[in-house]
C-alpha atoms as a PDB file:
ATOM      1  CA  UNK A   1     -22.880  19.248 -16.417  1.00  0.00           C
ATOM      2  CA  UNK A   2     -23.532  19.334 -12.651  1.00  0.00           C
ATOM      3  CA  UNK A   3     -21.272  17.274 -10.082  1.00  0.00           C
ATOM      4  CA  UNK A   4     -23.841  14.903  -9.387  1.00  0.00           C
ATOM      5  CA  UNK A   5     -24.040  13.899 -13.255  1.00  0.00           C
ATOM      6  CA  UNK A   6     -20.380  13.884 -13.132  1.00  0.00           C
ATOM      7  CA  UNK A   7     -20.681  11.075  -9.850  1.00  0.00           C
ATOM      8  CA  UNK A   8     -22.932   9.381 -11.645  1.00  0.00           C
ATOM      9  CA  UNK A   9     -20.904   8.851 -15.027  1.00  0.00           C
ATOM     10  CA  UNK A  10     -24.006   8.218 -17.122  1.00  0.00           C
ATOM     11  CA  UNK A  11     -24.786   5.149 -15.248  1.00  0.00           C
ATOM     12  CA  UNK A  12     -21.571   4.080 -14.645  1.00  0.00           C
ATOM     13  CA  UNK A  13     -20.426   6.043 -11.646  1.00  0.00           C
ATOM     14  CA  UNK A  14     -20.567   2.802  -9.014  1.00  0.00           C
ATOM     15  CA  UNK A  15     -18.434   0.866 -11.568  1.00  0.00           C
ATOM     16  CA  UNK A  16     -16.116   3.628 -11.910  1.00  0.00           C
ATOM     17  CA  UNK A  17     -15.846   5.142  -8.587  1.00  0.00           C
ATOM     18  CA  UNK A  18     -15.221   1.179  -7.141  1.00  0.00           C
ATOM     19  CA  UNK A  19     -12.617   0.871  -9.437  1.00  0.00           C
ATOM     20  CA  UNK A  20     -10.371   3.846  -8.419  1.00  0.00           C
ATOM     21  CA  UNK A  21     -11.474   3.018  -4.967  1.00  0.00           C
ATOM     22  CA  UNK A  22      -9.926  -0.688  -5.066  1.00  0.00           C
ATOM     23  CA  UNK A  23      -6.926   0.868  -6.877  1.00  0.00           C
ATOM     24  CA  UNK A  24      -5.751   3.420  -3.865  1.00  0.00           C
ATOM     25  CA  UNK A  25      -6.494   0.937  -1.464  1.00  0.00           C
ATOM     26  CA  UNK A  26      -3.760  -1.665  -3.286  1.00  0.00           C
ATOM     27  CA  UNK A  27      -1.695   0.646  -4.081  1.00  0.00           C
ATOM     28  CA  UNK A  28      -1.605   2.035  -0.624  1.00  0.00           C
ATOM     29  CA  UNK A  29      -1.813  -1.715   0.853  1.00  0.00           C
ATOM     30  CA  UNK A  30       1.089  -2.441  -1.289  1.00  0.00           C
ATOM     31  CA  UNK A  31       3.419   1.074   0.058  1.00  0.00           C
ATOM     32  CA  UNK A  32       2.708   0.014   3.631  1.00  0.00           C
ATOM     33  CA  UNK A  33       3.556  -4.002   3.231  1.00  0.00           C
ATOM     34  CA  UNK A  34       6.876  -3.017   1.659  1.00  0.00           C
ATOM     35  CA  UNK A  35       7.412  -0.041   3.763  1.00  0.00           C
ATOM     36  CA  UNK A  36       7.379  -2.698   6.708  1.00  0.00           C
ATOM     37  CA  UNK A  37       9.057  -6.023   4.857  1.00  0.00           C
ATOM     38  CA  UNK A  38      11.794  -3.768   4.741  1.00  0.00           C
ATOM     39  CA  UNK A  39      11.718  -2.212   8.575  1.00  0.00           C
ATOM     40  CA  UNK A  40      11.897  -5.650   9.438  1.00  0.00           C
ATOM     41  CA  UNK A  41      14.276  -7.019   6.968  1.00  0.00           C
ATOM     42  CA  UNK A  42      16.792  -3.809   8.261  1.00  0.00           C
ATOM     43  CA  UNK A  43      15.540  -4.720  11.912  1.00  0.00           C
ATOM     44  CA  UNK A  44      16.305  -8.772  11.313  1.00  0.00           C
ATOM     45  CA  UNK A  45      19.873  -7.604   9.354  1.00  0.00           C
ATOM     46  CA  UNK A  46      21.299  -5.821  12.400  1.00  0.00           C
ATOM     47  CA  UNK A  47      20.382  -8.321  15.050  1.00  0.00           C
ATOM     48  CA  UNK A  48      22.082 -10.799  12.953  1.00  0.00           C
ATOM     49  CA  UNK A  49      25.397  -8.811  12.920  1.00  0.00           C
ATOM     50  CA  UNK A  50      24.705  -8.067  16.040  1.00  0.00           C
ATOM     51  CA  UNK A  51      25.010 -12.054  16.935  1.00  0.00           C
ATOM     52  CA  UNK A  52      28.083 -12.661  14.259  1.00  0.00           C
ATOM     53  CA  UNK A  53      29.978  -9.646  16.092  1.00  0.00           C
ATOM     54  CA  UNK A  54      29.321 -11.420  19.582  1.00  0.00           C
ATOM     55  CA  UNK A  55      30.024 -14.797  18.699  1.00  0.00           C
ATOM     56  CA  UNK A  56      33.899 -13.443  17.450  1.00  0.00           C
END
């Protein structure tokens, strides 16, 4: 078995090779959206008790 017949899966290389593709890129979408909900949500958090500590 060469590497191109191993790209080309018998004919089903594009379906395949799309599908793992699409996978890393949500997974990897998915790391970065939560890896900055929750840099804001920290960010948001301390500005608030920064405001309650003021206000007292």
């Amino acid at each position: 078995m060469s590497f191109s017949e191993f790209l080309y899966m018998g004919g089903y290389g594009f379906y395949v090779w799309s599908s793992w593709g699409l996978f890393f890129l949500v997974v990897f979408g998915n790391l970065i959206y939560t890896q900055s909900f929750y840099r804001r949500t920290l960010r948001e958090t301390r500005n608030f008790l920064k405001r309650s500590r003021n206000k007292s």
